[in-house]
Protein backbone atom coordinates (compact mmCIF):
# COMPACT_ATOMS: atom_id res chain seq x y z
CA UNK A 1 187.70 19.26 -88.42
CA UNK A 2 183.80 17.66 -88.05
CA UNK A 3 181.50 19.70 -87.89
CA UNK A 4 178.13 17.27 -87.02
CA UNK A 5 174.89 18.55 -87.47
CA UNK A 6 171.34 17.60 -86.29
CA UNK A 7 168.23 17.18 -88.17
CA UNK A 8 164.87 18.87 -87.19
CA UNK A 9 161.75 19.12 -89.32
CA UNK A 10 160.33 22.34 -88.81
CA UNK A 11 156.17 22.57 -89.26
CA UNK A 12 155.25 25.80 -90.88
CA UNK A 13 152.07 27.98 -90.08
CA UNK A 14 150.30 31.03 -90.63
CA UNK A 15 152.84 34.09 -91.21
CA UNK A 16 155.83 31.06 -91.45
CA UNK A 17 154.53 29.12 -93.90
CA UNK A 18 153.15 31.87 -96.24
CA UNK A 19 157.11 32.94 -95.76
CA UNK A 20 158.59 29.52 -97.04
CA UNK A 21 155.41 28.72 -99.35
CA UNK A 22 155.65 25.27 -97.86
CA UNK A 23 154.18 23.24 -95.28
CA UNK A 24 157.13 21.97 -93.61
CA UNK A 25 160.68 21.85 -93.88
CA UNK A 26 163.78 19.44 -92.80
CA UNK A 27 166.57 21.75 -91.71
CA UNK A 28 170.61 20.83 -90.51
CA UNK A 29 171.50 22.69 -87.84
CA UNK A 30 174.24 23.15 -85.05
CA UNK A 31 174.11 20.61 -82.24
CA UNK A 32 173.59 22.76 -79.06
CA UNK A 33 170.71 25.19 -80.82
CA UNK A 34 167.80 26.75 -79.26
CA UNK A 35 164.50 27.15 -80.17
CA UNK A 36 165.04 30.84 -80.03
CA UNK A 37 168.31 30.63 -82.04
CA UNK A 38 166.79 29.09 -84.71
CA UNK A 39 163.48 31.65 -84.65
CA UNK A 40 166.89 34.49 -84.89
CA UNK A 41 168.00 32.54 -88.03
CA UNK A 42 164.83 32.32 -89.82
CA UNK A 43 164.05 36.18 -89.18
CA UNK A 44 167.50 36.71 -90.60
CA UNK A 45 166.25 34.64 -93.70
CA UNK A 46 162.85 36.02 -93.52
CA UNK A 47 162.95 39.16 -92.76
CA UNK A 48 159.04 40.18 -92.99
CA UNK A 49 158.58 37.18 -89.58
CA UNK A 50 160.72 40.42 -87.50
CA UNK A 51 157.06 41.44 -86.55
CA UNK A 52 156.31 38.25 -84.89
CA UNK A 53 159.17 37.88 -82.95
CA UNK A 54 158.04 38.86 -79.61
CA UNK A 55 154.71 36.83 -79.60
CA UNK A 56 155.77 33.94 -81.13
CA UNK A 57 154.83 30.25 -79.23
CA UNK A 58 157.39 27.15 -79.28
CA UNK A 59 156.13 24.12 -79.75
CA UNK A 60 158.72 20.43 -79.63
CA UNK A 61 157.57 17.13 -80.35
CA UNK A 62 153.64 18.55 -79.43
CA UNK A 63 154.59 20.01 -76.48
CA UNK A 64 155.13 23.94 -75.62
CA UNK A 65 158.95 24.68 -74.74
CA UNK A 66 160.33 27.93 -73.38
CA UNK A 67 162.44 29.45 -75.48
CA UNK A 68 166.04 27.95 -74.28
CA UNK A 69 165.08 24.79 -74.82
CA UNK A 70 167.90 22.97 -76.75
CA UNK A 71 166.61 21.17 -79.92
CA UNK A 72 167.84 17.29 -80.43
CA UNK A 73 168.16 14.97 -83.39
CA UNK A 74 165.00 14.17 -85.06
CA UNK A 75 162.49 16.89 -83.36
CA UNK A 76 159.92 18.14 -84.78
CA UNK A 77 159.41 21.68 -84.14
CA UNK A 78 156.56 24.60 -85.06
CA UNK A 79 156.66 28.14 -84.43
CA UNK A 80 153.94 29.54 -83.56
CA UNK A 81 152.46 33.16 -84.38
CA UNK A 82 149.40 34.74 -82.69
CA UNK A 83 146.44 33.12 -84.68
CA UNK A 84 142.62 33.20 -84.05
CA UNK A 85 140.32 30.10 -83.67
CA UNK A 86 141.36 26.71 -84.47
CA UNK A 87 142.17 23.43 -82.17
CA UNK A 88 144.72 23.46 -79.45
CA UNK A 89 147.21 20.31 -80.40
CA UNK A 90 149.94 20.48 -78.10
CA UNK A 91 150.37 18.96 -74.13
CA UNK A 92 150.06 21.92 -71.75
């Protein structure tokens, strides 16, 4: 049986990138994922992200996304913790 899977590059920030100790990272995951799903499978991975959980942000393709949103071949995707100062990049 095929099993297909997507592609995503996932931007890493603050608390998520001092976790992978990379910038960025190109992932293979389930078709039919959520944003939120895949924030469950990196806390699984990462357990010390658990405490950032409930205020983490979603960000697609520079836009904000609730978190249902279904992710799609090719997006680029950011999770993003509380942080202080800095530029606003994404589409409101």
């Amino acid at each position: 049986m095929n099993n297909p899977k997507i592609t995503i590059t996932l931007k890493l920030f603050a608390a998520y990138q001092e976790a992978y100790k990379v910038p960025e990272v190109q992932l293979s995951i389930s078709p039919g994922t959520s944003v939120s799903q895949l924030l469950e499978n990196i806390i699984s991975q990462h357990p010390e992200l658990e405490k950032w959980r409930d205020t983490t942000k979603f960000g697609i393709n520079l836009n904000f996304v609730p978190p249902e949103t279904i992710l799609q071949d090719g997006d680029e995707v950011v999770l993003i913790p509380p942080v202080s100062g800095g530029i606003n990049i994404f589409r409101i």
